[in-house]
Protein backbone atom coordinates (compact mmCIF):
# COMPACT_ATOMS: atom_id res chain seq x y z
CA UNK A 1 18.20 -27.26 -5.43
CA UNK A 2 20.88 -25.30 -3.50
CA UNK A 3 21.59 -22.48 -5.44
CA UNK A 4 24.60 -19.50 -4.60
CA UNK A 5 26.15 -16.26 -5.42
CA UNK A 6 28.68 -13.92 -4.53
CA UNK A 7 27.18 -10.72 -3.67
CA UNK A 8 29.37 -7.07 -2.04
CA UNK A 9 28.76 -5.69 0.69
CA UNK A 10 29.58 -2.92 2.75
CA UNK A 11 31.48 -4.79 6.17
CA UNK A 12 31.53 -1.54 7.89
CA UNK A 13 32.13 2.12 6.86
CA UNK A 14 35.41 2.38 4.35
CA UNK A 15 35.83 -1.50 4.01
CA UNK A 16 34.16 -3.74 1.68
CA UNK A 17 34.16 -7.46 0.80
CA UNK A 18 32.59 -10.27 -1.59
CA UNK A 19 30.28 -12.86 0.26
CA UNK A 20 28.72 -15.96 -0.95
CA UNK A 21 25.00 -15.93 -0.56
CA UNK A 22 22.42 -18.47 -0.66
CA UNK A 23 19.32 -18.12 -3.05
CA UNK A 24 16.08 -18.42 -2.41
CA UNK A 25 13.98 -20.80 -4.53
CA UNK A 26 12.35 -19.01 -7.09
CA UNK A 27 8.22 -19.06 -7.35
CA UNK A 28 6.22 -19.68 -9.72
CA UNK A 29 6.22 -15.57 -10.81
CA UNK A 30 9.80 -14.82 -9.96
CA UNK A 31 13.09 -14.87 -12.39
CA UNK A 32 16.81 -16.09 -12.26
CA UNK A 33 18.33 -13.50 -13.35
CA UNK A 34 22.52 -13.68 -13.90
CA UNK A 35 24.04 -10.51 -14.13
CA UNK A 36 25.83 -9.52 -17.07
CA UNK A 37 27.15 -5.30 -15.70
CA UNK A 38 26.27 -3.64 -12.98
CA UNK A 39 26.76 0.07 -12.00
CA UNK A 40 27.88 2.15 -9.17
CA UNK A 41 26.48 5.33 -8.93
CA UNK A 42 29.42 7.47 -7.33
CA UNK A 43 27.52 9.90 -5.14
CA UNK A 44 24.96 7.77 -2.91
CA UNK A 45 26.70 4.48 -3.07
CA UNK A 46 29.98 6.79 -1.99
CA UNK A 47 28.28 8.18 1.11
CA UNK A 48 27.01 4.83 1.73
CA UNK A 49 30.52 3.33 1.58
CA UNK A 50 31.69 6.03 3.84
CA UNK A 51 29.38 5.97 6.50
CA UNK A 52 27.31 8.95 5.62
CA UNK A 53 23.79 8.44 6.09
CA UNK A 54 21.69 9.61 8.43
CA UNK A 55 20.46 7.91 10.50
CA UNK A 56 16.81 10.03 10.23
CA UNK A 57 17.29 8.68 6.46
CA UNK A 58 17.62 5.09 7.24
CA UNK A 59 14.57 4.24 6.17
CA UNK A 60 14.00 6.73 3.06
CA UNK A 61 17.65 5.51 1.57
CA UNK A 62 16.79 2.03 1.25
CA UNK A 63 17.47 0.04 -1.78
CA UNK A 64 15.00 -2.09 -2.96
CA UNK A 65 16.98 -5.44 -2.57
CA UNK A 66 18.96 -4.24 -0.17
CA UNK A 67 20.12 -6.56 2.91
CA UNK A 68 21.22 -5.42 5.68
CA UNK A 69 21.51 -2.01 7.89
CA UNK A 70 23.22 1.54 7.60
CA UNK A 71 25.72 1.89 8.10
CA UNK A 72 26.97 -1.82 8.03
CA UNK A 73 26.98 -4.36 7.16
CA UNK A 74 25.12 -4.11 4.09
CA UNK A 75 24.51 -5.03 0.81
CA UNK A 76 24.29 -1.51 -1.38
CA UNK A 77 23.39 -0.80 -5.25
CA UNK A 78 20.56 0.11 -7.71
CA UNK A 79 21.74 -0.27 -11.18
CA UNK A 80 21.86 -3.97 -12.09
CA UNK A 81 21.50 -5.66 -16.35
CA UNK A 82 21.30 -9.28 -16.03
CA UNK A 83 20.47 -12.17 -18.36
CA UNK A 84 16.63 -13.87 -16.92
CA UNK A 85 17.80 -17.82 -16.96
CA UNK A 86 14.07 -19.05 -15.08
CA UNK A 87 10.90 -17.62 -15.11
CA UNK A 88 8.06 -16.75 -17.72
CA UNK A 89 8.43 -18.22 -20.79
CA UNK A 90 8.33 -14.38 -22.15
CA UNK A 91 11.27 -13.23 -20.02
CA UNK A 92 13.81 -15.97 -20.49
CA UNK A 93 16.81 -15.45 -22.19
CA UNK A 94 15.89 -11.63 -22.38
CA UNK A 95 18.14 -8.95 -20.91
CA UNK A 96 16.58 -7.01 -18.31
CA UNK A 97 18.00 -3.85 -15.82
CA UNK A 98 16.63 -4.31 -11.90
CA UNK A 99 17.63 -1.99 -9.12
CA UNK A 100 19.69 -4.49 -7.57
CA UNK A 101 22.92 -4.06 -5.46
CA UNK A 102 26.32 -5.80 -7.14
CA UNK A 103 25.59 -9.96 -6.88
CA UNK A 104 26.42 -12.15 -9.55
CA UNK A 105 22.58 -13.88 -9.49
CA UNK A 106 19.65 -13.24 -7.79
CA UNK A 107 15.93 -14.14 -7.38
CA UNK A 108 13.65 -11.10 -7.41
CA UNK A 109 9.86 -10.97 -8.42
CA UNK A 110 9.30 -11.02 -12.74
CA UNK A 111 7.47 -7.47 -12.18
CA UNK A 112 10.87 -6.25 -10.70
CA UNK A 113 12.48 -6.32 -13.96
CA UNK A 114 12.20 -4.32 -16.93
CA UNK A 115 13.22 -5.81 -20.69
CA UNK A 116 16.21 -4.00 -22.14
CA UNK A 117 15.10 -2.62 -25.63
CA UNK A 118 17.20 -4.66 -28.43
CA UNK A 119 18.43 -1.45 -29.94
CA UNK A 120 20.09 -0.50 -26.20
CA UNK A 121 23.74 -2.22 -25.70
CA UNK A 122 23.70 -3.87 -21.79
CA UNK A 123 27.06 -2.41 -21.24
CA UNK A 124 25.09 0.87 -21.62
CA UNK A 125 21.64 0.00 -19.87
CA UNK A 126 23.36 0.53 -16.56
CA UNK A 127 22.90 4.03 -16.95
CA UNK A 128 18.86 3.38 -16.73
CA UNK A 129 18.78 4.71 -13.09
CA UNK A 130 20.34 7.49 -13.77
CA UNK A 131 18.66 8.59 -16.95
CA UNK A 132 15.71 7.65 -14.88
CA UNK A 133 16.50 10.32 -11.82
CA UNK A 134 17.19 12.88 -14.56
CA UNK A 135 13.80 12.41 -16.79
CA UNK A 136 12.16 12.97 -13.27
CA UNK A 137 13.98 16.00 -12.66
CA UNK A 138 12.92 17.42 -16.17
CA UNK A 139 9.22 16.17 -15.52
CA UNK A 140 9.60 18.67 -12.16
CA UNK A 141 11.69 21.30 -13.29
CA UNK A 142 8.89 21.59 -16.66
CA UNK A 143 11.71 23.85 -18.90
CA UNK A 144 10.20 25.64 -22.00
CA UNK A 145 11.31 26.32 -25.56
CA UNK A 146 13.82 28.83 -25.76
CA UNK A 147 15.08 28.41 -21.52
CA UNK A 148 18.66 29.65 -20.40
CA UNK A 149 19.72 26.84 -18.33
CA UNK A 150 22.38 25.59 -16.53
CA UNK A 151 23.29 22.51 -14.92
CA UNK A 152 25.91 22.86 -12.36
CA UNK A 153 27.96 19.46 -11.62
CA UNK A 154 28.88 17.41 -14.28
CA UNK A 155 28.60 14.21 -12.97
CA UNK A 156 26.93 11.32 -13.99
CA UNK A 157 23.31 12.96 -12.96
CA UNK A 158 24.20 16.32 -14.30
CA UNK A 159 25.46 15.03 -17.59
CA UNK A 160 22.19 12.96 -17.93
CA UNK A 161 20.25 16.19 -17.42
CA UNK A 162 22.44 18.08 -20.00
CA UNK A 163 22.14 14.63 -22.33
CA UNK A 164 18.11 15.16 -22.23
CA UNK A 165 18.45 19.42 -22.10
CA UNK A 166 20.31 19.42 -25.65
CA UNK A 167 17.40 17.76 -27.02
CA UNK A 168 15.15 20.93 -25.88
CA UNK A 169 14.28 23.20 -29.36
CA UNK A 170 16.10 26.41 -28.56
CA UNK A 171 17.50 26.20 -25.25
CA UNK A 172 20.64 27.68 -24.48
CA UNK A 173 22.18 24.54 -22.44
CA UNK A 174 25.56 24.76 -20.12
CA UNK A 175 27.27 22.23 -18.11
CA UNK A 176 29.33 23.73 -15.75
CA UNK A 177 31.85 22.16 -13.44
CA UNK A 178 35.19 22.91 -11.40
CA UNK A 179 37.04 20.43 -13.79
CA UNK A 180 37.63 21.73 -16.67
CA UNK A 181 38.53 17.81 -17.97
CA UNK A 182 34.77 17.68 -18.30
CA UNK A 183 34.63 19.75 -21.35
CA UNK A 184 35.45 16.85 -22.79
CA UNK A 185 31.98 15.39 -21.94
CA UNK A 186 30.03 17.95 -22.45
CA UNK A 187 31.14 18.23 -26.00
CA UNK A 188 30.13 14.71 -26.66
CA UNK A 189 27.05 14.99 -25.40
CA UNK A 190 26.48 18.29 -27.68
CA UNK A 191 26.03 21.11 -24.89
CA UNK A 192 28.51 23.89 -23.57
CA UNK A 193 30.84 23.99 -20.72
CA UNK A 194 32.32 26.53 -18.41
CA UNK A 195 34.09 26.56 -15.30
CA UNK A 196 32.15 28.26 -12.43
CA UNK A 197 33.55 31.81 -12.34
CA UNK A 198 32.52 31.89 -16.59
CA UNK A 199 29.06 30.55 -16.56
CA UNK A 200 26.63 32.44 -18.51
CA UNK A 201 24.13 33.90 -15.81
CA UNK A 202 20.57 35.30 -16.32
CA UNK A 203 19.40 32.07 -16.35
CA UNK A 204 15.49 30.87 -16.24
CA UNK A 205 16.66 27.53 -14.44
CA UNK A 206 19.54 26.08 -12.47
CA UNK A 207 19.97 22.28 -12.49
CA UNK A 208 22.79 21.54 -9.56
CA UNK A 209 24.10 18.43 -9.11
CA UNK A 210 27.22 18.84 -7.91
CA UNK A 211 26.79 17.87 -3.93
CA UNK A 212 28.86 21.17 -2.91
CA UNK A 213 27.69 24.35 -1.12
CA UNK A 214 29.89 26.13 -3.59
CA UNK A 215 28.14 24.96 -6.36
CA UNK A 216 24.35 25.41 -5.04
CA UNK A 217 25.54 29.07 -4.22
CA UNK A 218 27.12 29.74 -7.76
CA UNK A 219 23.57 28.45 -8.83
CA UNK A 220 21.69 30.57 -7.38
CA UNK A 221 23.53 33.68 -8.54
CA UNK A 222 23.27 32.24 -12.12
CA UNK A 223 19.69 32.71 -12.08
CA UNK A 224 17.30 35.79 -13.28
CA UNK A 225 15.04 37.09 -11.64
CA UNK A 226 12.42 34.69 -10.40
CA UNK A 227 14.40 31.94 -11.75
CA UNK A 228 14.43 28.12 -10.09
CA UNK A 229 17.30 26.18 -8.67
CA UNK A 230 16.42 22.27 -9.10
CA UNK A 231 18.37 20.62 -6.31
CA UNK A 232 19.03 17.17 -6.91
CA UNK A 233 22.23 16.87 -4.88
CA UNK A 234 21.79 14.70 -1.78
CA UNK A 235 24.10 15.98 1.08
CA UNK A 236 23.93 12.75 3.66
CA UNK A 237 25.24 14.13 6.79
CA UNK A 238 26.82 16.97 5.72
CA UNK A 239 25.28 20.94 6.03
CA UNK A 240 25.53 23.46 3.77
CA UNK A 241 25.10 26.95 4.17
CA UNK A 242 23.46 29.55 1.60
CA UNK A 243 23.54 33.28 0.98
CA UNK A 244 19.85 33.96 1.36
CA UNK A 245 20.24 37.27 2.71
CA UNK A 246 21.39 38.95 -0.90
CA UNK A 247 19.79 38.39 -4.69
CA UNK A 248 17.31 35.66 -3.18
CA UNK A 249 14.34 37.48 -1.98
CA UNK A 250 14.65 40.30 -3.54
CA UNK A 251 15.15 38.29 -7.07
CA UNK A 252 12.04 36.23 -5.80
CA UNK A 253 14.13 33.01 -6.66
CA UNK A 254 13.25 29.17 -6.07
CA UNK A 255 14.97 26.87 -4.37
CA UNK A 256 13.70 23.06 -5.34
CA UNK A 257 14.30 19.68 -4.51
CA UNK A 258 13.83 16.92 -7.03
CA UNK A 259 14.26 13.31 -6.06
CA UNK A 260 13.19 9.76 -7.99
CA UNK A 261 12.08 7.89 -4.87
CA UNK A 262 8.62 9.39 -6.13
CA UNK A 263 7.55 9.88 -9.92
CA UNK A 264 7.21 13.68 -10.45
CA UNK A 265 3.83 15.62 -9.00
CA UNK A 266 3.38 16.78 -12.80
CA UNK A 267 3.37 13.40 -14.44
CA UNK A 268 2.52 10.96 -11.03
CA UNK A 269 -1.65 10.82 -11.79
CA UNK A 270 -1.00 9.27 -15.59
CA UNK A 271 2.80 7.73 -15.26
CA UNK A 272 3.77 4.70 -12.82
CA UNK A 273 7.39 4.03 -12.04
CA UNK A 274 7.46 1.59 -14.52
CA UNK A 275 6.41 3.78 -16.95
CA UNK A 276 9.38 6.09 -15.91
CA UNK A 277 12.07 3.15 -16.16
CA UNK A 278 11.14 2.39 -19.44
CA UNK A 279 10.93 5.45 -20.86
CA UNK A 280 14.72 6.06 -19.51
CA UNK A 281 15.82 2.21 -20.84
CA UNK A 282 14.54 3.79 -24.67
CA UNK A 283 16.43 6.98 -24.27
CA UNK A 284 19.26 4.92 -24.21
CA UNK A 285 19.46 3.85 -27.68
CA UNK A 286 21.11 7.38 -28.31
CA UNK A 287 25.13 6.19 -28.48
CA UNK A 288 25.65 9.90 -26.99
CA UNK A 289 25.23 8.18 -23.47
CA UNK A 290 28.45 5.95 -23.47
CA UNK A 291 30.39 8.81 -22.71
CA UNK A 292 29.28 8.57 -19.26
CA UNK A 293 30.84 5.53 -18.75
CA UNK A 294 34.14 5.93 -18.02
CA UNK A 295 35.59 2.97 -16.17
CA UNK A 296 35.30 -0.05 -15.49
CA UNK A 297 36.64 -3.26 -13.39
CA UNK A 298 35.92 -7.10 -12.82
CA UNK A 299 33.42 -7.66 -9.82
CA UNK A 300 36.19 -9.34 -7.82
CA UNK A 301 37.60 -6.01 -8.18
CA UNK A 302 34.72 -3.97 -6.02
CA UNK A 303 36.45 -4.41 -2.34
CA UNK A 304 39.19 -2.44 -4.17
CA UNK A 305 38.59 -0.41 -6.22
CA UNK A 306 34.96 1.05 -4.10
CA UNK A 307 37.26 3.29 -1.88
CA UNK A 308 39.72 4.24 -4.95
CA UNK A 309 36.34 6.01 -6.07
CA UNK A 310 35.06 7.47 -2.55
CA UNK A 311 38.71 9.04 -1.89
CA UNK A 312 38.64 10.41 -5.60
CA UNK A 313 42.27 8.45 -6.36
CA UNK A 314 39.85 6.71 -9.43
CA UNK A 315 37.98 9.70 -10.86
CA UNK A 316 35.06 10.07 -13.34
CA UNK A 317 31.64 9.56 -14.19
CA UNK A 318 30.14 6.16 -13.96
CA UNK A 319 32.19 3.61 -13.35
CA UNK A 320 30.96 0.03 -14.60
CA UNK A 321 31.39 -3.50 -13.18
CA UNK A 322 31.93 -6.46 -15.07
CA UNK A 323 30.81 -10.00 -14.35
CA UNK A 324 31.68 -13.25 -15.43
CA UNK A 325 30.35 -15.79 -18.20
CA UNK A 326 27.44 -18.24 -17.68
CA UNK A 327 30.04 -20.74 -16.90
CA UNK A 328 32.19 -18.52 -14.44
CA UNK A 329 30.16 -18.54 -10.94
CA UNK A 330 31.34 -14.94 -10.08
């Protein structure tokens, strides 16, 4: 059987366009899966779009399903909910999420996918990923009862953090950001805001997440003394510089990277990645998570509407993508 779909890729750096692809047939322990939403996550798929990875980080940034080569053409994305239409009689018909770029069906291994709980909405399981980077962070950063913390950048990884934070017994929890049109968010998701310059300081931990050398520096002077910075910002190709020479040795402060391409140190001898995933999929039955979402658009859309989003002209958190019926092909 000949099977299609229409999958986006990057052409080349700033342009993007839909392709048809052909699909492999499926083996005996693979799915069909047709997918129902799919998300972009703003930062990496941003520097992606744009050109900006490394090219020493080639090989560490690659999707799981992605085709293609930085930085083009290729075929880009990691937060996929899709319908299973073949494979084992128990996945069939369920919803699943799969780290799968934007494509309208695809053929991936049945251990690749990971059910949707029934009390999670799929419009809202493409935030899996990201609750996923952001329970990782937590499993590294290891905050106690009764923390200061703040988590600078309140994007969609920052508000996850600060999602999972306000559920902390007696933690004093702040989301700060340059925008002040994120208060907005940070009320709904039942934690603090302030801009930069009126963050609380003496803080035992510093979550940043906002991708800026301003904001890993305003971090750092949040802190107390002997206080960690979790740095979960990924840069690309851009530097940053930090002032080192003032509060940081002499504060004895830590500076901390936290990434999900590996399941925390402090969890990885009892926890898999599967583990991880589905742990984030059940945090999602909290409602508190659609405010996160806050566009979306029809997958023709994508070529569009991806560099609306990397030159900021279509702000906000995560923006969703919508696909079409079991009888629409796209």
């Amino acid at each position: 059987m000949n099977r299609t779909a229409r999958a986006f890729w990057v052409r080349e750096p700033g342009r993007g366009e839909i392709r048809d692809v052909p699909l492999p047939e499926p083996a005996h322990d693979d799915v069909v899966v047709r997918t129902l939403f799919s998300g972009i996550s703003r930062g990496t798929e941003s520097l992606v779009f744009r050109g900006g990875v490394p090219v020493s980080q080639h090989a560490a940034m690659r999707a799981p399903f992605q085709d293609g080569e930085f930085p083009g053409p290729v075929k880009y994305g990691y937060l996929n909910v899709g319908l299973v239409e073949e494979g084992p009689r128990g996945l069939v018909g369920r919803t699943v999420f799969s780290l799968h770029p934007h494509q309208s069906r695809f053929v991936v291994p049945a251990d690749a996918v990971t059910p949707v709980p029934d009390s999670v909405p799929a419009e809202r399981a493409v935030l899996a990923g990201t609750v996923e980077t952001a329970v990782n962070a937590l499993w590294d950063a290891a905050p106690l009862v009764g923390d200061r913390i703040a988590v600078v950048g309140a994007g969609m990884i920052g508000c996850s953090v600060a999602a999972l934070l306000a559920r902390f017994p007696g933690v004093r929890v702040q989301l700060v950001d340059a925008d002040p049109a994120r208060a907005g968010v940070a009320a709904s998701l039942g934690v603090d805001f302030a801009l930069p310059e009126e963050a609380l300081g003496d803080c035992d931990l510093a979550v940043h997440a906002s991708a800026t050398e301003a904001g890993l520096t305003r971090s750092l002077e949040l802190l107390a003394p002997e206080g960690t910075v979790l740095e979960l910002s990924w840069y690309g190709d851009r530097r940053v510089s930090l002032p080192l020479g003032e509060a940081f040795h002499s504060g004895r402060l830590v500076l901390r990277a936290s990434q999900v391409g590996r399941v925390s140190p402090a969890r990885r001898s009892h926890r898999t990645y599967a583990d991880r995933l589905a742990l984030s999929l059940g945090l999602l039955a909290d409602p508190v998570f659609d405010a996160l979402v806050t566009g979306e658009c029809a997958f023709d859309e994508l070529p569009s509407v991806m560099p609306a989003i990397v030159s900021g002209e279509l702000p906000g958190l995560c923006h969703r993508v919508r696909y079409g019926t079991a009888a629409d092909p796209a």
